[in-house]
Protein backbone atom coordinates (compact mmCIF):
# COMPACT_ATOMS: atom_id res chain seq x y z
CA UNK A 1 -15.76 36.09 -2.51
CA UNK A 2 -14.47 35.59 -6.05
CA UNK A 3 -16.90 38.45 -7.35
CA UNK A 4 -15.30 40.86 -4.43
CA UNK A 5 -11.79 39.94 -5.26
CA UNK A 6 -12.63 40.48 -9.23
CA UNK A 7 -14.33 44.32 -8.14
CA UNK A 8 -11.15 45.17 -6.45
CA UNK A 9 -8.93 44.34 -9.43
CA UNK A 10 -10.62 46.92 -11.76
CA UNK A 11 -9.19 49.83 -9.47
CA UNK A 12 -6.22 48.23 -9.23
CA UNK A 13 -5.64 47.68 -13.11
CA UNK A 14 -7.01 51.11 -13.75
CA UNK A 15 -4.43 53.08 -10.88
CA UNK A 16 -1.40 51.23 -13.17
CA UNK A 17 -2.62 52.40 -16.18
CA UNK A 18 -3.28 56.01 -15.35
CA UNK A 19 0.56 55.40 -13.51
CA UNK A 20 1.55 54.46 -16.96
CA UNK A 21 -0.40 57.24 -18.54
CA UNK A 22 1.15 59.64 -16.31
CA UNK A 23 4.87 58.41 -17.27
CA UNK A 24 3.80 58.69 -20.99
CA UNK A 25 2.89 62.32 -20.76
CA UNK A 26 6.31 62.90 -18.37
CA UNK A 27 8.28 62.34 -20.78
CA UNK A 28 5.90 63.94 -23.75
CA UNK A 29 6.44 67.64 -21.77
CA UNK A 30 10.22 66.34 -21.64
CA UNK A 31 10.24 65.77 -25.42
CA UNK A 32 8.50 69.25 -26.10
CA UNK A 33 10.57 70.85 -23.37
CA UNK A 34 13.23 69.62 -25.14
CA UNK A 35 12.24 70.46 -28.95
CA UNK A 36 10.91 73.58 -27.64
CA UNK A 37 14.93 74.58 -26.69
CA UNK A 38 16.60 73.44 -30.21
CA UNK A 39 13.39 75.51 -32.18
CA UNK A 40 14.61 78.52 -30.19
CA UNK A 41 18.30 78.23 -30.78
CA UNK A 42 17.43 77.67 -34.48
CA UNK A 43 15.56 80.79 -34.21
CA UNK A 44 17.97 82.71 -32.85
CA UNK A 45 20.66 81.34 -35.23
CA UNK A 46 18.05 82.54 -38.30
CA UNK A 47 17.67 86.25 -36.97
CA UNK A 48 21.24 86.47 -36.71
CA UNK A 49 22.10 85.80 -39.96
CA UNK A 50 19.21 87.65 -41.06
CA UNK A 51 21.12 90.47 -39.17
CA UNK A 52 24.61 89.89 -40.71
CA UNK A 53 22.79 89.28 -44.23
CA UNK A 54 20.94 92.60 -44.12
CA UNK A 55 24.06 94.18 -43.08
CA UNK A 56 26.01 92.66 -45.69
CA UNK A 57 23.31 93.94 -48.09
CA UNK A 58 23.55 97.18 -46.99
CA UNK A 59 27.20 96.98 -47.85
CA UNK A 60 27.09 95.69 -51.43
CA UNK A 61 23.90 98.30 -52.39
CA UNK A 62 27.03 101.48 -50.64
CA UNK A 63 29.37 100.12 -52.71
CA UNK A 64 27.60 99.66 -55.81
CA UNK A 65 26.01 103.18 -55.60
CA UNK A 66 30.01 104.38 -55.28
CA UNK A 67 30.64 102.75 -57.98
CA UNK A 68 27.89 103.97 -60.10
CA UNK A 69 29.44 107.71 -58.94
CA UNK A 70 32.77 106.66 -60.85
């Protein structure tokens, strides 16, 4: 009787940690989920100003070439 109550606490042990497995890799896809939004904001914040700094480029090289015409 004791070896049959032993047998049926290995499933038992093993169902709580795959529960606990489970909640770990929740709240992994939550973290990624999560770093995944703030690496696209960041991106879009970099090709922005990549926008604005070509533009102001653009600018500076116009009115140094009018300048040059002087």
């Amino acid at each position: 009787m004791t070896t049959l109550i032993g047998l049926l606490a290995i499933p038992a042990a093993a169902g709580a940690s795959w529960a606990g497995v489970k909640a770990g890799l929740n709240g992994a896809r939550q973290n990624i989920a999560s770093i995944e939004k703030i690496v696209i904001r960041l991106d879009d914040k970099v090709d922005s100003m990549a926008v604005d700094h070509g533009e102001r480029i653009a600018t500076l090289e116009a009115e140094t070439s009018n300048l040059k015409d002087r």
